[in-house]
PDB file of N, CA and C in Angstrom:
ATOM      1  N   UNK A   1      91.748 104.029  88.335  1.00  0.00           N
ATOM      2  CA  UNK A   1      91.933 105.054  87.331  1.00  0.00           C
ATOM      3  C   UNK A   1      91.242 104.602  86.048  1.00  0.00           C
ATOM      4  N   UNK A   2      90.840 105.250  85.044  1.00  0.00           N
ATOM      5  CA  UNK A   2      90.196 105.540  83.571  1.00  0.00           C
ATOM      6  C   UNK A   2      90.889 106.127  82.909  1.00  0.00           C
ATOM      7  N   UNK A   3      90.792 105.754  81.460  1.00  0.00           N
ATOM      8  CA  UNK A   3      91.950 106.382  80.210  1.00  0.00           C
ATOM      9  C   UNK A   3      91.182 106.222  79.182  1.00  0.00           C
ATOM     10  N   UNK A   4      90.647 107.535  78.664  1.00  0.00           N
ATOM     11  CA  UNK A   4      89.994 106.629  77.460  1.00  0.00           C
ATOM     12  C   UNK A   4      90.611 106.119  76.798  1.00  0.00           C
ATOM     13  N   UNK A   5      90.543 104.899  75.633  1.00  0.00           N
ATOM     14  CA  UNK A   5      90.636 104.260  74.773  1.00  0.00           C
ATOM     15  C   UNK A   5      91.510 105.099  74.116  1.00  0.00           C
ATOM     16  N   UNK A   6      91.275 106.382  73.116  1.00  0.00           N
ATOM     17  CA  UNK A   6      91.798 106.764  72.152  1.00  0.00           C
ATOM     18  C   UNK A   6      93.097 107.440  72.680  1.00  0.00           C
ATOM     19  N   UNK A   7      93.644 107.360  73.953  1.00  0.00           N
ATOM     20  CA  UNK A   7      94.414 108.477  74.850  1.00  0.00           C
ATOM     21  C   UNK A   7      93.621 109.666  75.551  1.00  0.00           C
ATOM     22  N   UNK A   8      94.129 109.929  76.086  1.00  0.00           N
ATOM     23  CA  UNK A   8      93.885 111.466  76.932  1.00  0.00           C
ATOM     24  C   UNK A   8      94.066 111.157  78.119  1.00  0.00           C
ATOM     25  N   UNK A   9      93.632 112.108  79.366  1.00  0.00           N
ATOM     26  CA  UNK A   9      94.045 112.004  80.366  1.00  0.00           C
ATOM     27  C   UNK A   9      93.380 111.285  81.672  1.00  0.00           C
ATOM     28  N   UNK A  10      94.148 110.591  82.264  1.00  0.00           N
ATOM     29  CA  UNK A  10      93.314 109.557  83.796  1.00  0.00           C
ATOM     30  C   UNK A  10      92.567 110.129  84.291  1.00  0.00           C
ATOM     31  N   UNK A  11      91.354 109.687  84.745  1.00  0.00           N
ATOM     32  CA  UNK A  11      90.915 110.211  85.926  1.00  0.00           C
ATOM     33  C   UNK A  11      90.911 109.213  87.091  1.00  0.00           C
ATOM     34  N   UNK A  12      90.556 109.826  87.921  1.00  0.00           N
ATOM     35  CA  UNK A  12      90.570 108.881  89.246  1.00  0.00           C
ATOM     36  C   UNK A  12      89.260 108.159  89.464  1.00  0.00           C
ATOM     37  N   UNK A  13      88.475 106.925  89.808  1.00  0.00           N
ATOM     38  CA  UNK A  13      87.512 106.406  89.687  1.00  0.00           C
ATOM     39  C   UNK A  13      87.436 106.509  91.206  1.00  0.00           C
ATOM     40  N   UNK A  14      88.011 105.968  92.240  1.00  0.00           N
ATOM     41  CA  UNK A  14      88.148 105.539  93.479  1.00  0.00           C
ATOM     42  C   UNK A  14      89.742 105.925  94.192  1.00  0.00           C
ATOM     43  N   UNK A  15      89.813 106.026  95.386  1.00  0.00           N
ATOM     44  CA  UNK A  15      90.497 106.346  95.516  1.00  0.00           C
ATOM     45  C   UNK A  15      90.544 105.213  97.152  1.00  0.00           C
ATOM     46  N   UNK A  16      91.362 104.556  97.393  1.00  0.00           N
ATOM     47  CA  UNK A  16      91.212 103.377  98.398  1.00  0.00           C
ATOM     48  C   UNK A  16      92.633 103.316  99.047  1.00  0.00           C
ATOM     49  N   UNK A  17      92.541 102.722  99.974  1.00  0.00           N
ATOM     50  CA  UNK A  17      93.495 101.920 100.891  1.00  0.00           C
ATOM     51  C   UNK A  17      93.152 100.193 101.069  1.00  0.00           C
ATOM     52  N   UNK A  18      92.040  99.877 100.127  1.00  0.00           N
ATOM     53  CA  UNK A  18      91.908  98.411 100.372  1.00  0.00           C
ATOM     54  C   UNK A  18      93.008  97.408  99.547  1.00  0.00           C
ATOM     55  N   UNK A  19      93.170  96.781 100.098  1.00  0.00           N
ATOM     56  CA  UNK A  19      93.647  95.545  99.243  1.00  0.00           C
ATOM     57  C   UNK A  19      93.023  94.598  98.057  1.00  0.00           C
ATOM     58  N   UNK A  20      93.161  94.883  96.900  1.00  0.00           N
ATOM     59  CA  UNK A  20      92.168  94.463  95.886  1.00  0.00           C
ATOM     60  C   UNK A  20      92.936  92.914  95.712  1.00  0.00           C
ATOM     61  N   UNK A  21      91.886  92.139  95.830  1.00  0.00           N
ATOM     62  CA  UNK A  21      92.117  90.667  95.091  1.00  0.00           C
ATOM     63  C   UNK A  21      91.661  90.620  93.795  1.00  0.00           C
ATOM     64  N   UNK A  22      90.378  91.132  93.368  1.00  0.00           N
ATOM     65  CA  UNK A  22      90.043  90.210  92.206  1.00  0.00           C
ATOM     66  C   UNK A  22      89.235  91.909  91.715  1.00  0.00           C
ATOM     67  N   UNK A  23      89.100  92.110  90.528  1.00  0.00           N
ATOM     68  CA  UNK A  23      88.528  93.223  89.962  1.00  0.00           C
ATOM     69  C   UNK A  23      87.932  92.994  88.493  1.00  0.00           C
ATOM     70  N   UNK A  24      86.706  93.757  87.757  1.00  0.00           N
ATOM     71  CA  UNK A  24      86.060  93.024  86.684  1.00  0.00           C
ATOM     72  C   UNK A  24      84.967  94.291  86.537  1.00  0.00           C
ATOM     73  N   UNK A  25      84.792  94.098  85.096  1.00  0.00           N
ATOM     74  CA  UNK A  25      83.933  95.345  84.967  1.00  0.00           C
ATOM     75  C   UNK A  25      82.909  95.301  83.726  1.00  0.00           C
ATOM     76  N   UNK A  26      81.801  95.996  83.673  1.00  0.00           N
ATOM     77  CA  UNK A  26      80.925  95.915  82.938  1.00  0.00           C
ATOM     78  C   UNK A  26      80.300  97.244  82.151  1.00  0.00           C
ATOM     79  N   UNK A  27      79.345  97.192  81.906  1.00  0.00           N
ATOM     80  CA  UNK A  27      78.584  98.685  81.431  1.00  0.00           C
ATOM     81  C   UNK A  27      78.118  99.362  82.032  1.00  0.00           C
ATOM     82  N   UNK A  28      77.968  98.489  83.321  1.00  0.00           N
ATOM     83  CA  UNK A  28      77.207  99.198  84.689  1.00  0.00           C
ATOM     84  C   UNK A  28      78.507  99.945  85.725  1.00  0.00           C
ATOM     85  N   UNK A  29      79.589  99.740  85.780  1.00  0.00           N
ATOM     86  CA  UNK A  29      80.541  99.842  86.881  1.00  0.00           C
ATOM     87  C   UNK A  29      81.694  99.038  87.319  1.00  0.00           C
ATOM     88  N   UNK A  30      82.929  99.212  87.756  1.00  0.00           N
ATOM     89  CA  UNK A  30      83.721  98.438  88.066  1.00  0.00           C
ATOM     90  C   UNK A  30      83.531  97.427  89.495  1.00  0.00           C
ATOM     91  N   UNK A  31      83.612  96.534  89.307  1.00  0.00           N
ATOM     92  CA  UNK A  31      83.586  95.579  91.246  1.00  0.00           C
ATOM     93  C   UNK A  31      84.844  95.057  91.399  1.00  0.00           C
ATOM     94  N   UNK A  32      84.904  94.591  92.531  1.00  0.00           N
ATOM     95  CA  UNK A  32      86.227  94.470  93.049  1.00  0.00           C
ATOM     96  C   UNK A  32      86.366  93.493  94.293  1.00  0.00           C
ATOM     97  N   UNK A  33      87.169  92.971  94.799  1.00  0.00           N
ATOM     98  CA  UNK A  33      86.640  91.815  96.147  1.00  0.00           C
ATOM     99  C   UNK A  33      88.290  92.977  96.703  1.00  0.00           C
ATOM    100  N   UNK A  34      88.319  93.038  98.165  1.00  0.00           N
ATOM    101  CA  UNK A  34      89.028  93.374  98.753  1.00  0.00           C
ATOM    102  C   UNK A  34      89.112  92.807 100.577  1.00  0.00           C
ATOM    103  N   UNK A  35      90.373  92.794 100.842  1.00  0.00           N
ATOM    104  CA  UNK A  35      90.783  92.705 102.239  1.00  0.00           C
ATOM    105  C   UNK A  35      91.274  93.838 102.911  1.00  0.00           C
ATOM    106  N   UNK A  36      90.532  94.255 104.060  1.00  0.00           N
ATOM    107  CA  UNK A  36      90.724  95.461 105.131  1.00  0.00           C
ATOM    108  C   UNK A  36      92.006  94.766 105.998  1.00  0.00           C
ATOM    109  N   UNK A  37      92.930  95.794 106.205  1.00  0.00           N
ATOM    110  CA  UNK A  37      93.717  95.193 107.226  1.00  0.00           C
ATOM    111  C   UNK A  37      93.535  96.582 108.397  1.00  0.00           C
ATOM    112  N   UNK A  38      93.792  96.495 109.480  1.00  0.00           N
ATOM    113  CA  UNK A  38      94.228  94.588 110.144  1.00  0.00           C
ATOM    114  C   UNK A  38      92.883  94.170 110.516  1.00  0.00           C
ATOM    115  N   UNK A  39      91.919  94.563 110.439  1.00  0.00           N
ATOM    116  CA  UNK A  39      90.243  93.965 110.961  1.00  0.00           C
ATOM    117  C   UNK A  39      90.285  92.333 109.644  1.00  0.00           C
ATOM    118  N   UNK A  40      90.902  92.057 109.149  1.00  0.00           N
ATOM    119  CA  UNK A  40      90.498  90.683 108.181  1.00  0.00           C
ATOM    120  C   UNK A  40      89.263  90.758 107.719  1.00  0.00           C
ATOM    121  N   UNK A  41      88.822  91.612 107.749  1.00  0.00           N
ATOM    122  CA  UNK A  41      87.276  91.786 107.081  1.00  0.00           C
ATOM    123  C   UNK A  41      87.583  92.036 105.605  1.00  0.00           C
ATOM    124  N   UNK A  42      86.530  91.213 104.767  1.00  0.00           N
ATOM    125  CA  UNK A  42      86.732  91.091 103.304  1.00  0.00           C
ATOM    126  C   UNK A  42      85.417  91.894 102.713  1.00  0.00           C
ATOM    127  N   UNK A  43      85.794  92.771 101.550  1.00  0.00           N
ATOM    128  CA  UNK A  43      84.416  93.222 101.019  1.00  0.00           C
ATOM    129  C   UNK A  43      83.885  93.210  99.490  1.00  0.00           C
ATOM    130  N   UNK A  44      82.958  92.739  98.513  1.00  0.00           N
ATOM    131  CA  UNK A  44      82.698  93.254  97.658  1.00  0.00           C
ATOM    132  C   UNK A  44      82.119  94.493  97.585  1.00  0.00           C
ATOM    133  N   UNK A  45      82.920  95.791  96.575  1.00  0.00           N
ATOM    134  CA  UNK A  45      82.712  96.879  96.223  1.00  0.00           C
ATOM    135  C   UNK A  45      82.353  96.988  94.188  1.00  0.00           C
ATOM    136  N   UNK A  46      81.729  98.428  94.802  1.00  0.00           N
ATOM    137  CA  UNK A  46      81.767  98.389  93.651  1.00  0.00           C
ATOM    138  C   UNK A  46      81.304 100.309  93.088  1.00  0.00           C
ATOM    139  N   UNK A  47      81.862 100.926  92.004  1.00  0.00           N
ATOM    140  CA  UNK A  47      81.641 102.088  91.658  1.00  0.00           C
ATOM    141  C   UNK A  47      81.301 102.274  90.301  1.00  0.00           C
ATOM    142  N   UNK A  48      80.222 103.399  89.795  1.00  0.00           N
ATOM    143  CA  UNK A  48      80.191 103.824  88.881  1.00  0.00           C
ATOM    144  C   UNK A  48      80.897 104.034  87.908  1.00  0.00           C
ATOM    145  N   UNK A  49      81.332 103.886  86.196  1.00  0.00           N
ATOM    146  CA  UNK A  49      82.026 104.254  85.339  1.00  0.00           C
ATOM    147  C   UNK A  49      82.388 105.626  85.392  1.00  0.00           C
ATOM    148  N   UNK A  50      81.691 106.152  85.907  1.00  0.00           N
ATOM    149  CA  UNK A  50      81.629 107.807  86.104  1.00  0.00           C
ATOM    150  C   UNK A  50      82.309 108.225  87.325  1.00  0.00           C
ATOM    151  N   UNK A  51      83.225 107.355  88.014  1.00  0.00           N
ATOM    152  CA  UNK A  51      82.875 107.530  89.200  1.00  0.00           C
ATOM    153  C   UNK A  51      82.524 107.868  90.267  1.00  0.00           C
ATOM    154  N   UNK A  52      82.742 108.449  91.492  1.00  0.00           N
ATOM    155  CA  UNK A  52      81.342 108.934  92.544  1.00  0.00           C
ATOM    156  C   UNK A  52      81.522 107.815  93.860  1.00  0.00           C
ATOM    157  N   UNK A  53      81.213 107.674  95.163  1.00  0.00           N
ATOM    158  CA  UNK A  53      81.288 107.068  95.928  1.00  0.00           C
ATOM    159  C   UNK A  53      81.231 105.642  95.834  1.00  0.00           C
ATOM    160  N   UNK A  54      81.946 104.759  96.159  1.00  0.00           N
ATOM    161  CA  UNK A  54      81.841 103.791  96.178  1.00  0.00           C
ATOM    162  C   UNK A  54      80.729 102.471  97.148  1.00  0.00           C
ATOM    163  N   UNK A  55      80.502 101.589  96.702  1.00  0.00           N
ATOM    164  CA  UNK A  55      79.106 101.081  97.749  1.00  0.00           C
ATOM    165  C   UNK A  55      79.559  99.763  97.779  1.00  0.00           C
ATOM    166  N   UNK A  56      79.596  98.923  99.217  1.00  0.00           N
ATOM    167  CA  UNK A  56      79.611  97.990  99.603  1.00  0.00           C
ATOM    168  C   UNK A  56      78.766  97.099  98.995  1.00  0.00           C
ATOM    169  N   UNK A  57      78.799  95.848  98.247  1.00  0.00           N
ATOM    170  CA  UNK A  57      77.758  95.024  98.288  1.00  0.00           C
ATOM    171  C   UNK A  57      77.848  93.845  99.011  1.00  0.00           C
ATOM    172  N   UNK A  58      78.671  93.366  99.826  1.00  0.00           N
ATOM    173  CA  UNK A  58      79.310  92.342 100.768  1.00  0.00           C
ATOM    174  C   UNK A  58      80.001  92.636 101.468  1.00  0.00           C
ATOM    175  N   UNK A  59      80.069  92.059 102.629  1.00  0.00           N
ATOM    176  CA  UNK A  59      81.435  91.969 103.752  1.00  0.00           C
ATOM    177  C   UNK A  59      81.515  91.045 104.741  1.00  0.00           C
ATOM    178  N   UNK A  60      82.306  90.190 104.847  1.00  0.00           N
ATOM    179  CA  UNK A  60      82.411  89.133 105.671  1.00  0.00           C
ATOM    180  C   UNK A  60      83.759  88.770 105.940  1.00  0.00           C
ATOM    181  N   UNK A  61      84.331  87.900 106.854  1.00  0.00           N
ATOM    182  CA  UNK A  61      85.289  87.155 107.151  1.00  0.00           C
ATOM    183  C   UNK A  61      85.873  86.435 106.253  1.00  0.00           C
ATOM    184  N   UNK A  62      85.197  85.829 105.834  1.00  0.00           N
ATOM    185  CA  UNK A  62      85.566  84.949 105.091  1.00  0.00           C
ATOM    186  C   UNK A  62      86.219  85.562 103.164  1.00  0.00           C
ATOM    187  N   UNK A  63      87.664  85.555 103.255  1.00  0.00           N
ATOM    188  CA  UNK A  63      88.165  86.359 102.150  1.00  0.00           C
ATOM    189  C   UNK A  63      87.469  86.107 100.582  1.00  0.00           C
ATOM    190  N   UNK A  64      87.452  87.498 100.150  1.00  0.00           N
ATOM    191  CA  UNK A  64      86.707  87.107  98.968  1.00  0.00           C
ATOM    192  C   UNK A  64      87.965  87.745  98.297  1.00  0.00           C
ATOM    193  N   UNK A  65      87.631  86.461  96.754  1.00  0.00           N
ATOM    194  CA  UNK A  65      89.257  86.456  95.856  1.00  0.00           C
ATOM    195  C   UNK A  65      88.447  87.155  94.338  1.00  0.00           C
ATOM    196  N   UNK A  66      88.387  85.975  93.921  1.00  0.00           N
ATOM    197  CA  UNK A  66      87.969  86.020  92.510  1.00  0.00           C
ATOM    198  C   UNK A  66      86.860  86.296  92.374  1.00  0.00           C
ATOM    199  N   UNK A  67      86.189  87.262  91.117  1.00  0.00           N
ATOM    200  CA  UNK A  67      84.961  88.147  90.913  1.00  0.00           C
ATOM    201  C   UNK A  67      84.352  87.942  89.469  1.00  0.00           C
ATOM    202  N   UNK A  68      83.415  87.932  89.213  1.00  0.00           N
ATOM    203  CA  UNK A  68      82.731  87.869  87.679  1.00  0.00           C
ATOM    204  C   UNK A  68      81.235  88.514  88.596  1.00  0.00           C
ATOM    205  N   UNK A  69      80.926  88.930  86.803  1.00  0.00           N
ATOM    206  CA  UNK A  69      79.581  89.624  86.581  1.00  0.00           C
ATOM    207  C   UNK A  69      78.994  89.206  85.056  1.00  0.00           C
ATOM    208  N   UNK A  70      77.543  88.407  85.636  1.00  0.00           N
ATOM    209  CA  UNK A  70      77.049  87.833  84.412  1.00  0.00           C
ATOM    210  C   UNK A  70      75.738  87.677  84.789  1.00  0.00           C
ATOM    211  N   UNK A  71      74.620  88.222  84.268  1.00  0.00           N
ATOM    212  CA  UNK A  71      73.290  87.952  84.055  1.00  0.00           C
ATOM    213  C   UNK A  71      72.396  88.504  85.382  1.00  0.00           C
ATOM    214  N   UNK A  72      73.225  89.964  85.295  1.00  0.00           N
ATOM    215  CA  UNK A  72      72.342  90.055  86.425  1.00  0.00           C
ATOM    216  C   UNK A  72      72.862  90.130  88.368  1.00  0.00           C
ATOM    217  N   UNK A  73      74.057  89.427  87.955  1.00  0.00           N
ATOM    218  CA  UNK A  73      74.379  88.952  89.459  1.00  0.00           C
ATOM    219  C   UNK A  73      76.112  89.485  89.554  1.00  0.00           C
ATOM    220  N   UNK A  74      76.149  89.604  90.531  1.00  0.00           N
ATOM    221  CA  UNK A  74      78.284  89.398  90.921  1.00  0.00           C
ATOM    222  C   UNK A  74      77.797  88.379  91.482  1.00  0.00           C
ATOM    223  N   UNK A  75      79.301  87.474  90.866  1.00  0.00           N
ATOM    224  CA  UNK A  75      79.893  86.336  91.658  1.00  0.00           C
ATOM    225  C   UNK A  75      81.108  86.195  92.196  1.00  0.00           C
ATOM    226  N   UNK A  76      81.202  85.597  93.358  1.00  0.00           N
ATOM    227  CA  UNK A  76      82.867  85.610  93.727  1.00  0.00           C
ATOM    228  C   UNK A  76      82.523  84.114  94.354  1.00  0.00           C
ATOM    229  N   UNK A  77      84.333  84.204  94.866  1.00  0.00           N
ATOM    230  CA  UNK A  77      84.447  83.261  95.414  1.00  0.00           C
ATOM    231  C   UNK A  77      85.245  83.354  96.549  1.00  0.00           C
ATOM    232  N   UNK A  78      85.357  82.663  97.930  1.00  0.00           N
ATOM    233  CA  UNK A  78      86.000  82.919  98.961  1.00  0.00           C
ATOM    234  C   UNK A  78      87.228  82.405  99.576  1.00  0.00           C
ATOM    235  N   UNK A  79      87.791  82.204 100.217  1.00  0.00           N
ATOM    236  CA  UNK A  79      89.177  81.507 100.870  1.00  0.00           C
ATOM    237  C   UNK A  79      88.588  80.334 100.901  1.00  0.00           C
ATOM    238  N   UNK A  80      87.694  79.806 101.714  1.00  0.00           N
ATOM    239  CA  UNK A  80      86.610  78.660 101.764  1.00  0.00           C
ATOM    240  C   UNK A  80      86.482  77.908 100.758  1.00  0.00           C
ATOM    241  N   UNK A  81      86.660  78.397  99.486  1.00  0.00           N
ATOM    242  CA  UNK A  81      85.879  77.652  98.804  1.00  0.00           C
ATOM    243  C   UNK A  81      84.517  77.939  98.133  1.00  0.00           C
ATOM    244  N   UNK A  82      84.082  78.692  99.066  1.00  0.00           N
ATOM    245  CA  UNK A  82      82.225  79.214  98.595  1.00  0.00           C
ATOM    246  C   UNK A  82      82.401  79.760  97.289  1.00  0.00           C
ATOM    247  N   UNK A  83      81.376  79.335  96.715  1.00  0.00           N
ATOM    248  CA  UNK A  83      80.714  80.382  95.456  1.00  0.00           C
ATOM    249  C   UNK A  83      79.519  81.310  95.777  1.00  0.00           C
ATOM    250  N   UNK A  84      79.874  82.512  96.020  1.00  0.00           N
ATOM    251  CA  UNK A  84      78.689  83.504  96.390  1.00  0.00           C
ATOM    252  C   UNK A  84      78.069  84.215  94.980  1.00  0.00           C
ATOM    253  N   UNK A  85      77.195  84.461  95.114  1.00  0.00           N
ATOM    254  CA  UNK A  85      76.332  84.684  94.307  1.00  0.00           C
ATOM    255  C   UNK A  85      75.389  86.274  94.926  1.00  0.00           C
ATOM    256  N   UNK A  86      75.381  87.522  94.455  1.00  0.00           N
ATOM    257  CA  UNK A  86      74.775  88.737  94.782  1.00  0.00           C
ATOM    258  C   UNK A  86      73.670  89.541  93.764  1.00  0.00           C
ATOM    259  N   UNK A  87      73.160  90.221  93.961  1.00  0.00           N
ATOM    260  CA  UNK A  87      72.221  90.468  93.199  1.00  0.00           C
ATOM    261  C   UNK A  87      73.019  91.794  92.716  1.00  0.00           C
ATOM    262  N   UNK A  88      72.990  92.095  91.086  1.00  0.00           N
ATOM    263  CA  UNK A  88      73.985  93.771  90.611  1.00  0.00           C
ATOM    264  C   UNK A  88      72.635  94.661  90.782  1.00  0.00           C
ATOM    265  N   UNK A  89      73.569  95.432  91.777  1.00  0.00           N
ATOM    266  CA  UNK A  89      72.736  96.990  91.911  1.00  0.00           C
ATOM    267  C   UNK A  89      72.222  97.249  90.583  1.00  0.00           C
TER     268      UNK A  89
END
């Protein structure tokens, strides 16, 4: 959901059944790391400020938690341990 700043009313950005771990946002769009159940498949997403369909930019096994966006790139990180690194739409 969205609110502007000064008050007024929500809108809906996305509308999901995923399980959000980690979420973070910029000028470009909100991202998000999520877990599908019961497939254990993990995904970085991500949607427009405006919002509008949402677009996969990752998906793997391996759970993705925590999320940042800086210079260009999303970063997360996984159950593992990994630091992934993606290129921002």
């Amino acid at each position: 959901m969205k609110t502007p700043v000064a008050g007024g009313k929500s809108s809906e950005l996305v509308i999901s059944v995923d399980s959000v771990s980690g979420m973070v946002l910029d000028s470009g769009g909100v991202y998000w790391t999520t877990q599908l159940y019961p497939s254990n498949t993990s995904t970085v997403r991500t949607v427009s400020l405006d919002g509008g369909a949402p677009s996969t930019l990752w998906s793997g096994t391996d759970s993705a938690q925590a999320i940042a966006v800086a210079s260009g790139a999303v970063y997360f990180t996984t159950s593992s341990g990994a630091l992934m690194k993606i290129a921002r739409p």
